[in-house]
C-alpha atoms as a PDB file:
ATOM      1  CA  UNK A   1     -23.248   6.494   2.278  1.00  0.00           C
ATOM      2  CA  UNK A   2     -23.954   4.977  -0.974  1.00  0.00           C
ATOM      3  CA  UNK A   3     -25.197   1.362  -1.403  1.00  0.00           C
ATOM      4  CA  UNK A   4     -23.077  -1.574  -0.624  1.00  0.00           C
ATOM      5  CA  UNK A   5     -22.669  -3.434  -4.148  1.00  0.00           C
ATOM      6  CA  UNK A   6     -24.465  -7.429  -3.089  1.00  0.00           C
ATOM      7  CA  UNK A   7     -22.076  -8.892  -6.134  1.00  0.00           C
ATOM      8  CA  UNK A   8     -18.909  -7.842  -4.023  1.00  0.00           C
ATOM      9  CA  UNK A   9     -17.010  -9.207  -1.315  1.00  0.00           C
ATOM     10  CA  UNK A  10     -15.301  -7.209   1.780  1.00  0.00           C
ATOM     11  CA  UNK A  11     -12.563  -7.416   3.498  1.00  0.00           C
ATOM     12  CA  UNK A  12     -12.130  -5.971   7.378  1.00  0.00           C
ATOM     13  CA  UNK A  13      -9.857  -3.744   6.143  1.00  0.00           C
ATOM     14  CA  UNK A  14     -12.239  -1.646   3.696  1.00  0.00           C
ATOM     15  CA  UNK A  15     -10.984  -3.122   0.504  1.00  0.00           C
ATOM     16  CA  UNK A  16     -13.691  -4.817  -1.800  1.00  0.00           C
ATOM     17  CA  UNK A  17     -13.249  -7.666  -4.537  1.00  0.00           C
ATOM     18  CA  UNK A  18     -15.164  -8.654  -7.488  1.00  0.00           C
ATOM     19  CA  UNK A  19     -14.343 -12.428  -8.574  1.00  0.00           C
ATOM     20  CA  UNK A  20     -14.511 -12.886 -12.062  1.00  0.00           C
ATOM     21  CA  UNK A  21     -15.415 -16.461 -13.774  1.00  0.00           C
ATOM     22  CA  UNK A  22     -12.077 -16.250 -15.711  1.00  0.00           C
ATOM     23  CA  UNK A  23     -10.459 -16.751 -12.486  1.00  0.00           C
ATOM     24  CA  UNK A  24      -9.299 -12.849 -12.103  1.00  0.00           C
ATOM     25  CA  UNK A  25     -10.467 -10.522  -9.338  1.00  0.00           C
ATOM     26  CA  UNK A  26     -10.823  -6.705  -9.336  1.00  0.00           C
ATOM     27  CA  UNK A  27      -9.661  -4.774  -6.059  1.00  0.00           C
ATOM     28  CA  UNK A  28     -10.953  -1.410  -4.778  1.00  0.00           C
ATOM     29  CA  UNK A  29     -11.782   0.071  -1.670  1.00  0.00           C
ATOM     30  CA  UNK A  30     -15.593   0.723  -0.380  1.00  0.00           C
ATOM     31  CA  UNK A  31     -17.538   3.695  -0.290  1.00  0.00           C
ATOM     32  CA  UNK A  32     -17.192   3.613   3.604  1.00  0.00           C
ATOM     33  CA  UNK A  33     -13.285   3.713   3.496  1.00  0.00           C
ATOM     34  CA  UNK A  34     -13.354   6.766   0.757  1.00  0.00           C
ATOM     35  CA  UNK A  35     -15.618   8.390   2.782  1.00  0.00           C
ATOM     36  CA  UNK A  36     -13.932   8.300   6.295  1.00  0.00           C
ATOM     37  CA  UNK A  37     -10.439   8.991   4.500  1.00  0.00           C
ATOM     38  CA  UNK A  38     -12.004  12.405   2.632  1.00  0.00           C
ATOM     39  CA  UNK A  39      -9.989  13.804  -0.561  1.00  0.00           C
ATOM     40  CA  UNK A  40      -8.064  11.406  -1.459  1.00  0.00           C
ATOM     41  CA  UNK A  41      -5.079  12.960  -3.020  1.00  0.00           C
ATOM     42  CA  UNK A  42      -2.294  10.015  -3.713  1.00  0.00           C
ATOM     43  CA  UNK A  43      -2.008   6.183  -4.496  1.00  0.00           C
ATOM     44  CA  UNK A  44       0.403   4.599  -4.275  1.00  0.00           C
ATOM     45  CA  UNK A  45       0.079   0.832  -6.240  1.00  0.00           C
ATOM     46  CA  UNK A  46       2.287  -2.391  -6.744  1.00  0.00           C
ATOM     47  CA  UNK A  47       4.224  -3.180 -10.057  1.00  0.00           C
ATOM     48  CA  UNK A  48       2.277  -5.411 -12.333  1.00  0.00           C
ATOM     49  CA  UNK A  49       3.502  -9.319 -11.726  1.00  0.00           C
ATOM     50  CA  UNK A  50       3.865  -8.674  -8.084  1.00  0.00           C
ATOM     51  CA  UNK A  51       2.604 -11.122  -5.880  1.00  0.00           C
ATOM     52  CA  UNK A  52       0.451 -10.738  -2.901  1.00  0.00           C
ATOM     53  CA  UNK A  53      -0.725 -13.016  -0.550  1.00  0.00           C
ATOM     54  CA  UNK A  54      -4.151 -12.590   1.342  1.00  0.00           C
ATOM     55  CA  UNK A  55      -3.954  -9.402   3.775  1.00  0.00           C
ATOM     56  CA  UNK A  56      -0.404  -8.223   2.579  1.00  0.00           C
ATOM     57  CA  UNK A  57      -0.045  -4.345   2.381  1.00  0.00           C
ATOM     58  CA  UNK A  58       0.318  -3.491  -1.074  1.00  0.00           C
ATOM     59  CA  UNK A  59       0.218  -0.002  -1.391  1.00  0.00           C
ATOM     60  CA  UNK A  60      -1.151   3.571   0.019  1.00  0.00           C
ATOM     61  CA  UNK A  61      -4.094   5.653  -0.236  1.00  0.00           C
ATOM     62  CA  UNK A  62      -3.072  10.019   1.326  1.00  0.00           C
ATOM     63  CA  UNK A  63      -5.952  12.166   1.484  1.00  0.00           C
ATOM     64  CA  UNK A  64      -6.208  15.778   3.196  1.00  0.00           C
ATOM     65  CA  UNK A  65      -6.992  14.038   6.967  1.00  0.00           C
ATOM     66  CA  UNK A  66      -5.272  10.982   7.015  1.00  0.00           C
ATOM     67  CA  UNK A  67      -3.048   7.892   5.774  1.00  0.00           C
ATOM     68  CA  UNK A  68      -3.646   4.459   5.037  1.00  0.00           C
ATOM     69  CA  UNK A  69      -1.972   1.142   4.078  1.00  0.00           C
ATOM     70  CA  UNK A  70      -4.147  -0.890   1.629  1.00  0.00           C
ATOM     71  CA  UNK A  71      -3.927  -4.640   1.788  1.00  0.00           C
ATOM     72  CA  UNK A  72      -5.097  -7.436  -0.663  1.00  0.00           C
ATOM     73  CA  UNK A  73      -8.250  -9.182   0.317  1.00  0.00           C
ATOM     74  CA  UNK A  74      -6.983 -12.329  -1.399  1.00  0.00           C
ATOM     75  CA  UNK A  75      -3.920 -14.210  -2.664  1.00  0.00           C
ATOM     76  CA  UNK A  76      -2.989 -13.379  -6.361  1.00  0.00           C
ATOM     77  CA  UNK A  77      -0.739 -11.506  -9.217  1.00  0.00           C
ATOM     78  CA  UNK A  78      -1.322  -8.491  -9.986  1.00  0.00           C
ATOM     79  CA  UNK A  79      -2.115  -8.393 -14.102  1.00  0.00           C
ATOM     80  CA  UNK A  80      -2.929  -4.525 -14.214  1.00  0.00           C
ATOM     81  CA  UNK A  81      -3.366  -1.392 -11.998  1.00  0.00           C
ATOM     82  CA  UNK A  82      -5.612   1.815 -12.486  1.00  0.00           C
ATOM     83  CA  UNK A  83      -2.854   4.461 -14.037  1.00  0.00           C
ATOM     84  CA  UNK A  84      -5.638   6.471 -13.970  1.00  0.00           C
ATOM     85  CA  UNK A  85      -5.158   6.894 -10.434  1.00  0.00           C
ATOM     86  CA  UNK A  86      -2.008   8.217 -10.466  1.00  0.00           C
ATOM     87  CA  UNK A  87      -3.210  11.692 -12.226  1.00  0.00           C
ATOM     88  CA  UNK A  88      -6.640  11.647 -10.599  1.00  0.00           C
ATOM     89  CA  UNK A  89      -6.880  10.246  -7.285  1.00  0.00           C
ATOM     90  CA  UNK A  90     -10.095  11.301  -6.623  1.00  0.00           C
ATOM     91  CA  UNK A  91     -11.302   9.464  -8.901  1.00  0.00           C
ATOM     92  CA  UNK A  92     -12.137   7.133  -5.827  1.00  0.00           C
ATOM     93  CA  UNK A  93     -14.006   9.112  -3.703  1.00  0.00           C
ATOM     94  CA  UNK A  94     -16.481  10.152  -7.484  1.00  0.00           C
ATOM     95  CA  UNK A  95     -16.889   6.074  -7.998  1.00  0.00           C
ATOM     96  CA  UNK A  96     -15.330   3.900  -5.281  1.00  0.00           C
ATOM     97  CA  UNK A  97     -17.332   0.671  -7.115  1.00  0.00           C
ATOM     98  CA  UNK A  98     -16.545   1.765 -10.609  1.00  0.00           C
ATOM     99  CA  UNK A  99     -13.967   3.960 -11.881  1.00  0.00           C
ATOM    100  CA  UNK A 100     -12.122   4.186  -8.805  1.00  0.00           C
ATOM    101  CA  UNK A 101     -10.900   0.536  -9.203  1.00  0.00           C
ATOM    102  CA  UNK A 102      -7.241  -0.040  -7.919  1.00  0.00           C
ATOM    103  CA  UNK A 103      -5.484  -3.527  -9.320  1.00  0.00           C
ATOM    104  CA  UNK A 104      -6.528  -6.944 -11.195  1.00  0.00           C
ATOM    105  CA  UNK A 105      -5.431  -9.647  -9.939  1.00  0.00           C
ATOM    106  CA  UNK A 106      -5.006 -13.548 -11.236  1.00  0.00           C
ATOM    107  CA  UNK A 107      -6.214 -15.660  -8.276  1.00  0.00           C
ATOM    108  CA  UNK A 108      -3.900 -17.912  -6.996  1.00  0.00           C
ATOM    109  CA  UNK A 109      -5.905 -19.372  -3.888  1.00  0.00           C
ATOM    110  CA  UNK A 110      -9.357 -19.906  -3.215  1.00  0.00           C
ATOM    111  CA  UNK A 111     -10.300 -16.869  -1.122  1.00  0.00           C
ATOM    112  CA  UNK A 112     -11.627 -17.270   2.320  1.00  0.00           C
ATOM    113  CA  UNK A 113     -12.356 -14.868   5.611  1.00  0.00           C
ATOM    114  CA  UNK A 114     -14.398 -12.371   3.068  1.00  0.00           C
ATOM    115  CA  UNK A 115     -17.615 -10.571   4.072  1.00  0.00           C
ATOM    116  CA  UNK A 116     -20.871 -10.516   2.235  1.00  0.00           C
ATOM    117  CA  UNK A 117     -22.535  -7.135   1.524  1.00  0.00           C
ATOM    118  CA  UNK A 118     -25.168  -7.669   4.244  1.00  0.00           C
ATOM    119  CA  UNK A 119     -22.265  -8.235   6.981  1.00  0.00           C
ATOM    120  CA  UNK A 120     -19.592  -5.564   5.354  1.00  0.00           C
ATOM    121  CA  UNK A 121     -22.816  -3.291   5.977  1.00  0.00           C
ATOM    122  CA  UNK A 122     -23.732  -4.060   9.728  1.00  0.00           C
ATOM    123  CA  UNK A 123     -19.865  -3.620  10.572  1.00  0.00           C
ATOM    124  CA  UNK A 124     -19.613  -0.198   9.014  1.00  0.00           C
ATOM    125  CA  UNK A 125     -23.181   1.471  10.284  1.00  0.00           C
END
């Protein structure tokens, strides 16, 4: 497993967030999660200007073994989505911390419940 990113939050759910000082917050989902879900091979995203609320589904990941729903680690509007990911899914499993983003949001509450790196990494060894 690769290293867990310290400037990152986590949420229970596998999905990581990077809070920005302009008040915006990239989404994506951890290492861990790309790893246990194998070739990923579809995304499915919100619409930019949809709103999500802390731990609302907003979207799927498919690989070749299994499923998943993806839910927002905190409360905001989505301002722009990877298109990338549409072509190249696996672009997530090559750089789950980089490339392999998945939305942007504007933060509309203060975000709470979130794990550090250090705890994200004792729940998933």
């Amino acid at each position: 497993m690769a290293e867990i990113p310290v400037n990152l939050k986590y949420a229970n759910t596998h999905e990581w967030v990077r809070i920005e000082d302009d008040g915006t917050a990239t989404v994506g989902i951890s290492d861990y999660a790309q790893s246990t879900l194998g070739d990923i091979t579809f995304v499915q995203l919100p619409a930019v200007g949809a709103s999500l609320g802390a731990g609302d589904t907003f979207g799927a990941i498919e690989s070749v073994k299994a499923a998943s729903d993806l839910y927002s680690p905190i409360a905001g509007r989505v301002i722009v989505i990877n298109d990338k990911l549409h072509a190249q899914p696996e672009i997530i499993n090559r750089s789950p911390y980089g490339e392999g983003w998945l939305l942007k949001l504007v933060i509309t509450s203060q975000p709470t419940g979130l794990l550090s790196h250090l705890e994200y990494y004792e729940r998933t060894r």
